[in-house]
C-alpha atoms as a PDB file:
ATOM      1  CA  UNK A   1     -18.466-126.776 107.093  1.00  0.00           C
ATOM      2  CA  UNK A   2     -18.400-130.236 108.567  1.00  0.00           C
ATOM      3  CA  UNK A   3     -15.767-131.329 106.947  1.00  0.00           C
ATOM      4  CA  UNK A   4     -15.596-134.650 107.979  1.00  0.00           C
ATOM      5  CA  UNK A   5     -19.024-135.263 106.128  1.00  0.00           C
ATOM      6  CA  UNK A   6     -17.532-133.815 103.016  1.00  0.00           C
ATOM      7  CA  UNK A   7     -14.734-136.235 102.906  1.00  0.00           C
ATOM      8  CA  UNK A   8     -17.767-139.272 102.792  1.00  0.00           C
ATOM      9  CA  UNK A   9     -18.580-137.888  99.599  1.00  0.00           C
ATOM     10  CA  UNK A  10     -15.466-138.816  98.110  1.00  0.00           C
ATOM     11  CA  UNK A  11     -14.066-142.262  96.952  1.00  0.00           C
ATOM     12  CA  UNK A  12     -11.318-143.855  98.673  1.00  0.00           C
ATOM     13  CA  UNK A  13      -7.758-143.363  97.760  1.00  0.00           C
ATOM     14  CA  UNK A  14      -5.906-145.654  95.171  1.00  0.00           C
ATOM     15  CA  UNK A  15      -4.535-148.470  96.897  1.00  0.00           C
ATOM     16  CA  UNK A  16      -0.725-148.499  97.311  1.00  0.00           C
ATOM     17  CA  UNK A  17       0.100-151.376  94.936  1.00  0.00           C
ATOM     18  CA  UNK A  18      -2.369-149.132  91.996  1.00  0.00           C
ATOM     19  CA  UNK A  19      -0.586-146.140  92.583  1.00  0.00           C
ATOM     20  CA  UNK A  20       3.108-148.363  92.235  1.00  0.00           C
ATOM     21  CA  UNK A  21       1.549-149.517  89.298  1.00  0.00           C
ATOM     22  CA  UNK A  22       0.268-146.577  87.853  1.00  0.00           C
ATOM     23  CA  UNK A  23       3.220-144.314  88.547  1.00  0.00           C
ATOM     24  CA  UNK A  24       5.987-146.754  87.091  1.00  0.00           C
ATOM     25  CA  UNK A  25       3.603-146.492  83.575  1.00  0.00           C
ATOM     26  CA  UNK A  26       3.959-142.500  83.772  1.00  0.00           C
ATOM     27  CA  UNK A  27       7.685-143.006  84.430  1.00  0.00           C
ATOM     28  CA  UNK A  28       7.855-144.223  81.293  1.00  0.00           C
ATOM     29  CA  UNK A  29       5.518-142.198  79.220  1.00  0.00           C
ATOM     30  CA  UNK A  30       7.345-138.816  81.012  1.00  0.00           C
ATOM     31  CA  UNK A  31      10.575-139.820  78.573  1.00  0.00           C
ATOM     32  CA  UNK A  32       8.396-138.116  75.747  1.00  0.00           C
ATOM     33  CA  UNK A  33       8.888-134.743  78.064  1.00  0.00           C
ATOM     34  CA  UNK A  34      12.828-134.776  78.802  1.00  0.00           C
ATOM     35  CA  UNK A  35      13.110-131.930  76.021  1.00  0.00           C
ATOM     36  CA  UNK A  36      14.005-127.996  75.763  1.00  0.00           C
ATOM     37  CA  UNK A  37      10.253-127.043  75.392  1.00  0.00           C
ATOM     38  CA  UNK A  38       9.090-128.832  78.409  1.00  0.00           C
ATOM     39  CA  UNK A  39      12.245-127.369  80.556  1.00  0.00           C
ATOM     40  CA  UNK A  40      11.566-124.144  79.466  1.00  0.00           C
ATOM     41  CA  UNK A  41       7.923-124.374  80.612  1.00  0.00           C
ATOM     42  CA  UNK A  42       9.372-125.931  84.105  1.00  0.00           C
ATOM     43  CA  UNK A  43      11.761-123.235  84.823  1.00  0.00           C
ATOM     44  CA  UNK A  44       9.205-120.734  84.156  1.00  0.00           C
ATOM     45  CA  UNK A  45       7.205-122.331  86.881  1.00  0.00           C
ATOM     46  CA  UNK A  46       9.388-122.647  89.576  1.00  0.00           C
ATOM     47  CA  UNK A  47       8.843-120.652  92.636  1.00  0.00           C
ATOM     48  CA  UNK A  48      12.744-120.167  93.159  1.00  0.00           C
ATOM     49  CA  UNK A  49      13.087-120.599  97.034  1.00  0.00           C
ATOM     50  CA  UNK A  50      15.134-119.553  99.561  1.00  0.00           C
ATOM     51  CA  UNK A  51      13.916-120.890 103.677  1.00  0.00           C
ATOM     52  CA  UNK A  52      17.374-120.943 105.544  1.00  0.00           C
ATOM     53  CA  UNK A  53      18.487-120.158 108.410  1.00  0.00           C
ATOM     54  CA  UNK A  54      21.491-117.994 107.785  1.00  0.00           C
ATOM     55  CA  UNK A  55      19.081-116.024 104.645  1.00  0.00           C
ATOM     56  CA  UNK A  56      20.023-112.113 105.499  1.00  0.00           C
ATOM     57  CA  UNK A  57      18.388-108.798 103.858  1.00  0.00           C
ATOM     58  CA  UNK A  58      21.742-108.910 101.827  1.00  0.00           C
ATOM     59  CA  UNK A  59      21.374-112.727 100.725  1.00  0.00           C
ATOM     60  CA  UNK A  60      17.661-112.300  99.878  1.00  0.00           C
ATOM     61  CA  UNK A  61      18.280-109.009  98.489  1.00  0.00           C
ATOM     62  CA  UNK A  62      21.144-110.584  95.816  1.00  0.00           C
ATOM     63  CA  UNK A  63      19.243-113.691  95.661  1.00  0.00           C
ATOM     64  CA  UNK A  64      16.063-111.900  94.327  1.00  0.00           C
ATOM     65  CA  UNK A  65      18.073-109.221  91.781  1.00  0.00           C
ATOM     66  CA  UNK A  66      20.128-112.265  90.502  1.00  0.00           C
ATOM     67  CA  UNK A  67      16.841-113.371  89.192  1.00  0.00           C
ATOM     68  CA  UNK A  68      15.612-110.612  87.754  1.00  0.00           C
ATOM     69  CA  UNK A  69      19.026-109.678  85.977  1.00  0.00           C
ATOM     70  CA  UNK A  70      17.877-113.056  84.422  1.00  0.00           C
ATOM     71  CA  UNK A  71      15.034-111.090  82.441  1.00  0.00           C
ATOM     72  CA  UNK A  72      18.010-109.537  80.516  1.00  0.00           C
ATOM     73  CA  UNK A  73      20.657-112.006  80.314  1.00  0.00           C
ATOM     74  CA  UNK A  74      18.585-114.681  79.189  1.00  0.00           C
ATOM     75  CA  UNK A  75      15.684-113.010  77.110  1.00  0.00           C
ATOM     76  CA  UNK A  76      15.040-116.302  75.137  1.00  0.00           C
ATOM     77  CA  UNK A  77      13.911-118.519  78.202  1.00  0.00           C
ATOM     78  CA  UNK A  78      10.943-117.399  80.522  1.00  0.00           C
ATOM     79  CA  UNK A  79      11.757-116.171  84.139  1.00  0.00           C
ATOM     80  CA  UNK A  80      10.858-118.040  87.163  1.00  0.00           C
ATOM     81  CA  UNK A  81       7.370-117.618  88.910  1.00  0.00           C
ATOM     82  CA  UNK A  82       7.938-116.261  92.171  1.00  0.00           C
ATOM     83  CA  UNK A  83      10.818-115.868  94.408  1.00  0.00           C
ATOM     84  CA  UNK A  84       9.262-117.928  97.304  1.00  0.00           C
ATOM     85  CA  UNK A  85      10.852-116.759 101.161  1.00  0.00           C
ATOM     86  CA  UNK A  86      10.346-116.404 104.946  1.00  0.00           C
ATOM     87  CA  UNK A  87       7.745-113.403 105.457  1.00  0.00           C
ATOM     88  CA  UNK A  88      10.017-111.473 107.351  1.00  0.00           C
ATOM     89  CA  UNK A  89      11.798-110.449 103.828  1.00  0.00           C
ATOM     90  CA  UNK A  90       8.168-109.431 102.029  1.00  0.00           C
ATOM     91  CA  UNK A  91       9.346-106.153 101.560  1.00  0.00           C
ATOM     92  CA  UNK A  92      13.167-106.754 101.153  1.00  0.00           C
ATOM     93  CA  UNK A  93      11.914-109.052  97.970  1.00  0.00           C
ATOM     94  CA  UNK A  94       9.387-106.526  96.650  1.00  0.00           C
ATOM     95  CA  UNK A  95      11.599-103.698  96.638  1.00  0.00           C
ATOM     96  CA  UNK A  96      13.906-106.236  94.035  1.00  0.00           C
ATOM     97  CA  UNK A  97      11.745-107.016  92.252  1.00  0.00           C
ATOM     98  CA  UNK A  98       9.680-103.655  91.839  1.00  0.00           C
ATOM     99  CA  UNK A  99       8.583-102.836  88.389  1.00  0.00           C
ATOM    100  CA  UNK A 100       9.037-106.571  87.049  1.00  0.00           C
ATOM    101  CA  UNK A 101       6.263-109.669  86.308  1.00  0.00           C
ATOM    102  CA  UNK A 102       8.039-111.629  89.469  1.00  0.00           C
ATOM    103  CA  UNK A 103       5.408-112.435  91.895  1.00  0.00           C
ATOM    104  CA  UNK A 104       6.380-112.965  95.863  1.00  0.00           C
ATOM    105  CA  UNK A 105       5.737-116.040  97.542  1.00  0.00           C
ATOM    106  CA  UNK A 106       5.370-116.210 101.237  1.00  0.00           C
ATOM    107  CA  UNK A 107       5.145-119.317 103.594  1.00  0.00           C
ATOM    108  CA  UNK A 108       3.650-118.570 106.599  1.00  0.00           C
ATOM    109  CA  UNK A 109       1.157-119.772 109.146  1.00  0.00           C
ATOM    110  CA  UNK A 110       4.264-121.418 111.682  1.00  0.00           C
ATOM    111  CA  UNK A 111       6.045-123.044 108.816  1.00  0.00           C
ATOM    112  CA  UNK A 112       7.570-125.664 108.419  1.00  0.00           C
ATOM    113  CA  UNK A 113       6.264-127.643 111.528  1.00  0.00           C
ATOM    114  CA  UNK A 114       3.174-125.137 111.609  1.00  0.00           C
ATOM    115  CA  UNK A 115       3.311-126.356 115.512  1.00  0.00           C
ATOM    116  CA  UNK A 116       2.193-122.764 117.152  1.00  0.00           C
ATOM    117  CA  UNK A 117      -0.940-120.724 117.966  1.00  0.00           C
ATOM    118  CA  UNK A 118      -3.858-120.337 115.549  1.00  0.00           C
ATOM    119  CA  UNK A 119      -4.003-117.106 116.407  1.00  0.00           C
ATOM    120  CA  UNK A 120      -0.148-116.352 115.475  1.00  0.00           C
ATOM    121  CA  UNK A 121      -0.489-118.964 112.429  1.00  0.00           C
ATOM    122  CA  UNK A 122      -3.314-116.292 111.155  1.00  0.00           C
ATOM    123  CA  UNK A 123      -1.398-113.298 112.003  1.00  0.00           C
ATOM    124  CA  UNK A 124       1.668-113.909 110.067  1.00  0.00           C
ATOM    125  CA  UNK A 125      -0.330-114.776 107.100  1.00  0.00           C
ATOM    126  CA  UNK A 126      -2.022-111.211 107.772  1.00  0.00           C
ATOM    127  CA  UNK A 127       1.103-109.037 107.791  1.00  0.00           C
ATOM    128  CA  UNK A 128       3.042-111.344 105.059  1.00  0.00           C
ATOM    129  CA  UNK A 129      -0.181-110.207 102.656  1.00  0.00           C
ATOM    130  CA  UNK A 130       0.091-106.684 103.853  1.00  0.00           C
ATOM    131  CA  UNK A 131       3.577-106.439 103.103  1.00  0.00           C
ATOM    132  CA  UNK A 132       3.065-107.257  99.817  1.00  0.00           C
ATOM    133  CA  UNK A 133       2.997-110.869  98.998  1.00  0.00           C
ATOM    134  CA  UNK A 134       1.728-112.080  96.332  1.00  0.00           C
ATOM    135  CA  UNK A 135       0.843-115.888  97.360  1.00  0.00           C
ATOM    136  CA  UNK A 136       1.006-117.536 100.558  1.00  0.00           C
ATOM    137  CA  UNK A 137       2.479-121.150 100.935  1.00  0.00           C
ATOM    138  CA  UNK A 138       1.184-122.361 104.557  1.00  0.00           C
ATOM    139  CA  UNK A 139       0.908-125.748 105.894  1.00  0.00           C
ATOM    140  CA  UNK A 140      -1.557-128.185 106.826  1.00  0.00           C
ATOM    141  CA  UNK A 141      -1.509-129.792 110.363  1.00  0.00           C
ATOM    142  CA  UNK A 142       0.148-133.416 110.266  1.00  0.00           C
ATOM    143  CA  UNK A 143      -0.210-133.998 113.928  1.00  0.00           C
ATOM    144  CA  UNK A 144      -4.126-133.775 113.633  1.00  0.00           C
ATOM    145  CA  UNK A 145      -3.915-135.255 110.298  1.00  0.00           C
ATOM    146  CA  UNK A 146      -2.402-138.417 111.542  1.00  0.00           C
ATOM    147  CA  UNK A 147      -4.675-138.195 114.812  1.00  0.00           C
ATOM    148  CA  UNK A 148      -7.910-138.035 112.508  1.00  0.00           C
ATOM    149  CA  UNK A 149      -8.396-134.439 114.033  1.00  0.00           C
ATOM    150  CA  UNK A 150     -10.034-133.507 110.492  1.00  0.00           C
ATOM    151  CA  UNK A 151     -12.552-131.054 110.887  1.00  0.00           C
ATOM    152  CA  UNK A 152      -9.898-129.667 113.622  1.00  0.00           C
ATOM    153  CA  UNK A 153      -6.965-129.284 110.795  1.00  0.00           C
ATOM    154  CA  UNK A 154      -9.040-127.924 108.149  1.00  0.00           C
ATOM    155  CA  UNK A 155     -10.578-125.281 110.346  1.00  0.00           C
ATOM    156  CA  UNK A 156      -7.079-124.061 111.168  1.00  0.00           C
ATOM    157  CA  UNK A 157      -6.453-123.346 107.332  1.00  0.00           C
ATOM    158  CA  UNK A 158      -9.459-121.928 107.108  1.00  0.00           C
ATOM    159  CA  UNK A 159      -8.675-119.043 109.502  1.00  0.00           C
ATOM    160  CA  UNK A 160      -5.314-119.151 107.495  1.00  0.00           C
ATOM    161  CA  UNK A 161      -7.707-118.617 103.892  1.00  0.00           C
ATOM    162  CA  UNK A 162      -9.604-115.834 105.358  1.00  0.00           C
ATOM    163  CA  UNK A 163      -6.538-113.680 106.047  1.00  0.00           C
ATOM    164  CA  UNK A 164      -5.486-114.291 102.146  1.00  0.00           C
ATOM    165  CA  UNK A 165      -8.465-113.782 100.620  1.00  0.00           C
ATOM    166  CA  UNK A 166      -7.078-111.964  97.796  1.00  0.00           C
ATOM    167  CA  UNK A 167      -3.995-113.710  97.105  1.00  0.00           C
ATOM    168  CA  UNK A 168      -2.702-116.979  96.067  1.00  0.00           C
ATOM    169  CA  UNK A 169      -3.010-119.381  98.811  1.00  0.00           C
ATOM    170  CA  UNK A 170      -1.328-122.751  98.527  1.00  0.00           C
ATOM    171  CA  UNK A 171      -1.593-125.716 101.474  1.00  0.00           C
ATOM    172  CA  UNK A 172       1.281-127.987 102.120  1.00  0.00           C
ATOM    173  CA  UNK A 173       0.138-131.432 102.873  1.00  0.00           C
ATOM    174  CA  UNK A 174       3.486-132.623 104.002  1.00  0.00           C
ATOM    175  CA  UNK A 175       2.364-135.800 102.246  1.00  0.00           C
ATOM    176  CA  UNK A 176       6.232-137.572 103.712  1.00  0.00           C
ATOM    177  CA  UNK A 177       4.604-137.350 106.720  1.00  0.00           C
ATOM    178  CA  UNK A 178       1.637-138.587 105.987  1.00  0.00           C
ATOM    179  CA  UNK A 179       3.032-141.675 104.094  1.00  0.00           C
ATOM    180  CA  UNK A 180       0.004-143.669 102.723  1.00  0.00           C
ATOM    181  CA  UNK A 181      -2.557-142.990  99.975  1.00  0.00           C
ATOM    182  CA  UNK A 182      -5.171-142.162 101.853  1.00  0.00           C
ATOM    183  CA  UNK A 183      -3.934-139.635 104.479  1.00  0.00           C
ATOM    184  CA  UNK A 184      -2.360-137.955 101.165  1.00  0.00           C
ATOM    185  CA  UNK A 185      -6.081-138.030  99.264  1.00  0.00           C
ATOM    186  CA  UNK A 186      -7.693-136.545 102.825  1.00  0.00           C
ATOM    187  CA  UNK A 187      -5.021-133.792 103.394  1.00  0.00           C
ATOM    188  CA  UNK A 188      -5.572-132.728  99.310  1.00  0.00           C
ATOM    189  CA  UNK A 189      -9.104-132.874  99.759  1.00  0.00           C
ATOM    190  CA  UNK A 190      -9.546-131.166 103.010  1.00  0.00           C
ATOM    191  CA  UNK A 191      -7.144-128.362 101.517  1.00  0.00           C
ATOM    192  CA  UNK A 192      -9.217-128.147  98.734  1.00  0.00           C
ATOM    193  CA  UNK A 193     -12.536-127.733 101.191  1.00  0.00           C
ATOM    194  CA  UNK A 194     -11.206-124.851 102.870  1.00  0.00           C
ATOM    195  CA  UNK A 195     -10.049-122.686  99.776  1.00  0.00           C
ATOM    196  CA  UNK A 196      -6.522-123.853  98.677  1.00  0.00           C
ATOM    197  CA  UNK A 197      -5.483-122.591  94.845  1.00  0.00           C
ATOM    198  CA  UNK A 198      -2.755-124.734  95.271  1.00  0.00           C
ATOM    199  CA  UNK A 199      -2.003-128.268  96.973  1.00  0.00           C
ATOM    200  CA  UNK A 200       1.436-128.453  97.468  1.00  0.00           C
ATOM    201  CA  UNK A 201       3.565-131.909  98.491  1.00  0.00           C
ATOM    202  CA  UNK A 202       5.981-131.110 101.093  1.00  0.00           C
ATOM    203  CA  UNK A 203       7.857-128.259 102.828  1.00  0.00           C
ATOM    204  CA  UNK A 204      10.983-129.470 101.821  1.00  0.00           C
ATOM    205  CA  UNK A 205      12.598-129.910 105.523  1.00  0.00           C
ATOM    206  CA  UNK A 206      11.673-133.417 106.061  1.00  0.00           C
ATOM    207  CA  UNK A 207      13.119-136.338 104.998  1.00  0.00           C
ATOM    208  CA  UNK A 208      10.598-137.183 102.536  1.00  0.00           C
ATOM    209  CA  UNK A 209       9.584-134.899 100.427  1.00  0.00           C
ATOM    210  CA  UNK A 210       7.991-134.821  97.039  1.00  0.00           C
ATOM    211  CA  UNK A 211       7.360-137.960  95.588  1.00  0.00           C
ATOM    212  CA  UNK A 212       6.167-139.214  91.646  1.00  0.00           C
ATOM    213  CA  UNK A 213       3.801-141.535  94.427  1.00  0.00           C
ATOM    214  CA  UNK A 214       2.177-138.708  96.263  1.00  0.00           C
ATOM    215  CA  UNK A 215       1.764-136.634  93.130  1.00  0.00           C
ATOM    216  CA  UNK A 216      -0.272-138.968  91.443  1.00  0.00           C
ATOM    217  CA  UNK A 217      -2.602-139.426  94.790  1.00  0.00           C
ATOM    218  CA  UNK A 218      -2.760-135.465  94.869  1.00  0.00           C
ATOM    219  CA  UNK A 219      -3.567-135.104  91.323  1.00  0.00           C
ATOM    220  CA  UNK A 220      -6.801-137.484  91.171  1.00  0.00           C
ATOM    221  CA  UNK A 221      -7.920-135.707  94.278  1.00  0.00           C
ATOM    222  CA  UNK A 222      -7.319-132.421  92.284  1.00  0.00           C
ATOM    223  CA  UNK A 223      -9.136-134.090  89.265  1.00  0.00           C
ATOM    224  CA  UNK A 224     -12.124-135.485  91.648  1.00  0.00           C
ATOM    225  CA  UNK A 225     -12.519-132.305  93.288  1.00  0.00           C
ATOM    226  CA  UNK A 226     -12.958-130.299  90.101  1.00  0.00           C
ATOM    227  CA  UNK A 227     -15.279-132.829  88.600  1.00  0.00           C
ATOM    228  CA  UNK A 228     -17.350-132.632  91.767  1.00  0.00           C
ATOM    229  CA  UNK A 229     -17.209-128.783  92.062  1.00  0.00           C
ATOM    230  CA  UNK A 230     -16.119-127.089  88.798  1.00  0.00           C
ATOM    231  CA  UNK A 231     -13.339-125.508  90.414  1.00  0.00           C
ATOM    232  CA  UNK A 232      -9.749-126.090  89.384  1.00  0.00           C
ATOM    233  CA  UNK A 233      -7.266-126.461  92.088  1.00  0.00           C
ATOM    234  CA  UNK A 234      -3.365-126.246  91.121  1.00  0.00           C
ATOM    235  CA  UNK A 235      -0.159-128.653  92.108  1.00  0.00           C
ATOM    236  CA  UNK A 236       3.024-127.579  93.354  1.00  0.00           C
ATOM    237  CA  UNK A 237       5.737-130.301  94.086  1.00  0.00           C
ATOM    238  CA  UNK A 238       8.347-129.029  96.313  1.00  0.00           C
ATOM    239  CA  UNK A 239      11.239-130.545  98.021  1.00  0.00           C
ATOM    240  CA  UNK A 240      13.541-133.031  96.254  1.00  0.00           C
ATOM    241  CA  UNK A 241      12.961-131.805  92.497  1.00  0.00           C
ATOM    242  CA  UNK A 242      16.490-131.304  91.931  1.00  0.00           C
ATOM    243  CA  UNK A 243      16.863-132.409  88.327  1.00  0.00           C
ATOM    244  CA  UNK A 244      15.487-131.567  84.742  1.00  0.00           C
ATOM    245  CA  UNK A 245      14.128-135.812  84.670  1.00  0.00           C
ATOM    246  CA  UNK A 246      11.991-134.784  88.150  1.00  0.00           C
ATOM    247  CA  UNK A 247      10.582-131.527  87.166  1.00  0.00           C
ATOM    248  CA  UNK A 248       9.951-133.151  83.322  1.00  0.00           C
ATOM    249  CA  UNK A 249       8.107-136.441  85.619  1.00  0.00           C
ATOM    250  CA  UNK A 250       6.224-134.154  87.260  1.00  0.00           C
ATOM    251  CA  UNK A 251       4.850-131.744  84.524  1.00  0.00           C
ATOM    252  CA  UNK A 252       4.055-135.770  83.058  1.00  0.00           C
ATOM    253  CA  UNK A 253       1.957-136.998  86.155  1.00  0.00           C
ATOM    254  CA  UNK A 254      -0.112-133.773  85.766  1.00  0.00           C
ATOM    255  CA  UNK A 255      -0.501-134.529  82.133  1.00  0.00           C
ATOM    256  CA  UNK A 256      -2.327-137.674  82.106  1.00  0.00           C
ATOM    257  CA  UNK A 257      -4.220-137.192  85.331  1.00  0.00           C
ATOM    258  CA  UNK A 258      -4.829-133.586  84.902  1.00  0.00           C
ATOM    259  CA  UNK A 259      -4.135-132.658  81.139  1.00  0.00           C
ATOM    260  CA  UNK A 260      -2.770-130.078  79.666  1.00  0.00           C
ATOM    261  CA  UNK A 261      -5.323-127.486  80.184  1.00  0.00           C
ATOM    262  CA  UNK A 262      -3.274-127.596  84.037  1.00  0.00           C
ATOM    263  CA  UNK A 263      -0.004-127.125  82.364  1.00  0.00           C
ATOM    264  CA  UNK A 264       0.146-123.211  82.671  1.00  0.00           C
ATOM    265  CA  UNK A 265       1.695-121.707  85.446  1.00  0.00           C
ATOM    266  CA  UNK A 266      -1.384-120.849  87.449  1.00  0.00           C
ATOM    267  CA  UNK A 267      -2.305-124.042  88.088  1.00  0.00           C
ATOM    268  CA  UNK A 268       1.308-125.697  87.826  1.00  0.00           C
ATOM    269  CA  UNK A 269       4.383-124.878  90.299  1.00  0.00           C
ATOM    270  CA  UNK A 270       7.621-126.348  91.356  1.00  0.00           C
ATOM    271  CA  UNK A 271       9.008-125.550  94.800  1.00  0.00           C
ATOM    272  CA  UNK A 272      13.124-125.727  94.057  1.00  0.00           C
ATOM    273  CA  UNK A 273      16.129-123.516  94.579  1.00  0.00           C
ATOM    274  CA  UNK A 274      19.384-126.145  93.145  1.00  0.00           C
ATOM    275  CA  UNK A 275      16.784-127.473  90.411  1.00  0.00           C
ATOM    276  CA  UNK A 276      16.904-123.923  89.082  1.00  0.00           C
ATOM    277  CA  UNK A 277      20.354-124.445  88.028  1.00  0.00           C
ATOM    278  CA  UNK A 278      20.232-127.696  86.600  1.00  0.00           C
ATOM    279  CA  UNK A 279      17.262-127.319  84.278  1.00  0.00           C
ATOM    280  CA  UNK A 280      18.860-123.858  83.028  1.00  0.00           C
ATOM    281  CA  UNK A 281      22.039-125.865  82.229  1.00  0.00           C
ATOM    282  CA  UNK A 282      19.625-129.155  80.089  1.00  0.00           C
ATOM    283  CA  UNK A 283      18.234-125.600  78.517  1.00  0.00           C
ATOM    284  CA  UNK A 284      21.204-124.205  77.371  1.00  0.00           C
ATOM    285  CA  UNK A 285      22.845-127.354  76.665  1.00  0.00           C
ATOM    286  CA  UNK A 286      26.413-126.702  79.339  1.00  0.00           C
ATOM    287  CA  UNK A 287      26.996-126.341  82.555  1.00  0.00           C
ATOM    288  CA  UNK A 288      25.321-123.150  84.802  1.00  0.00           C
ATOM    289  CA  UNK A 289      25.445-122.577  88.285  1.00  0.00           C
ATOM    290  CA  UNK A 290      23.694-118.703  87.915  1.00  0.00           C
ATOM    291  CA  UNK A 291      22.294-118.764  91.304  1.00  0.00           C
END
């Protein structure tokens, strides 16, 4: 596909002061949201993440049971999506969570800088899928994004789709990086071109991450896209949703762009690991810290 040409078929981005603008409006409207209904539909789709450096087959192991002990000790409120990790720990997670609706999320493809081969980029995605994952979170180039090295980045995630063909494949567009409105409406539609399910914001191990500003960009690029194609693409913001306010702004901004045919958790995610926590405690009404 030349996907260059494809991106000519597309209006330009919002311009910065619109999407200022627009955003502070939804700010407001998302105080309708800031109740136990809408957290409960947030936690439930969380992909609960751990990406550190000192993660173990012991830490993952406990991190992943801890959340599906949560299936019994809190039967009321709906369990997390996925537990979202590096692919070396595939299996370790799967053989937690064996027997159970928890789905396994994988990044792969070089993350977080995504700065190596294709060729490895395209293997790891390979063996993450064959060792069980569920859904792969990879990310899109910013170094040929902010060169204009389209066709070039796309192409990449391409090779990345073809290895997950049968499993959920999300694109990080890093939009931090990417900073203005219309690198962030490129990146979402390019990701869209080459097979995404999911656009996601950020990979969480940048300064910037997600923003209410890059959501809203993301989300009339999701909304464009399936108006031009029929197919609906999902959003995952990741990196910085911390509180039960950002998680309740976000499921907003989805809302009035999107509407709440998007609000199910196959086309809705948040990326968080403390956020778990805090939205569990607005839910119960005290103070948890079960993870």
């Amino acid at each position: 596909m030349d996907y260059s040409k494809e991106l000519e078929k597309y209006a330009p981005a919002h311009t910065e002061a619109q999407v200022v603008k627009e955003v502070a409006k939804i700010k407001v409207a998302a105080n309708r949201n800031e109740n136990t209904d809408v957290y409960k539909f947030c936690y439930s789709a969380i992909d609960l993440t751990t990406l550190s450096c000192n993660d173990s087959v012991e830490s993952v192991t406990a991190f992943a049971r801890k959340a599906v002990e949560f299936y019994d000790k809190y039967p009321h409120i709906p369990n997390v999506a996925s537990i979202c990790i590096y692919p070396s720990f595939v299996e370790t997670v799967g053989l937690a969570v064996e027997s159970t609706p928890m789905r396994i999320t994988s990044v792969a493809g070089g993350f977080p800088a995504t700065q190596t081969f294709i060729e490895v980029k395209a293997l790891e995605v390979a063996m993450a899928v064959e060792n069980g994952a569920d859904e792969i979170d990879v990310v899109l180039n910013v170094g040929k994004m902010l060169t204009g090295a389209y066709d070039e980045a796309a192409s990449e995630v391409e090779l990345m789709r073809n290895e997950a063909k049968d499993v959920v494949f999300k694109v990080i567009i890093e939009s931090g990086a990417l900073k203005t409105p219309e690198l962030i409406r490129k990146a979402s539609l390019l990701s869209m071109f080459t097979g995404a399910d999911f656009i996601k914001t950020s990979t969480g191990k940048i300064d910037v991450a997600a923003t209410p500003e890059a959501a809203f960009v993301m989300c009339h690029a999701i909304k464009d896209y399936y108006n031009a194609t029929g197919r609906k693409v999902g959003f995952k913001a990741a990196g910085g949703v911390r509180t039960p306010a950002d998680a309740a702004l976000y499921y907003t901004i989805v809302e009035e762009i999107l509407g709440k045919e998007w609000l199910t958790t196959d086309l809705f995610r948040i990326g968080a690991s403390s956020a778990a926590n805090n939205i569990l405690s607005a839910i119960e009404d005290k103070d948890i810290k079960y993870f």
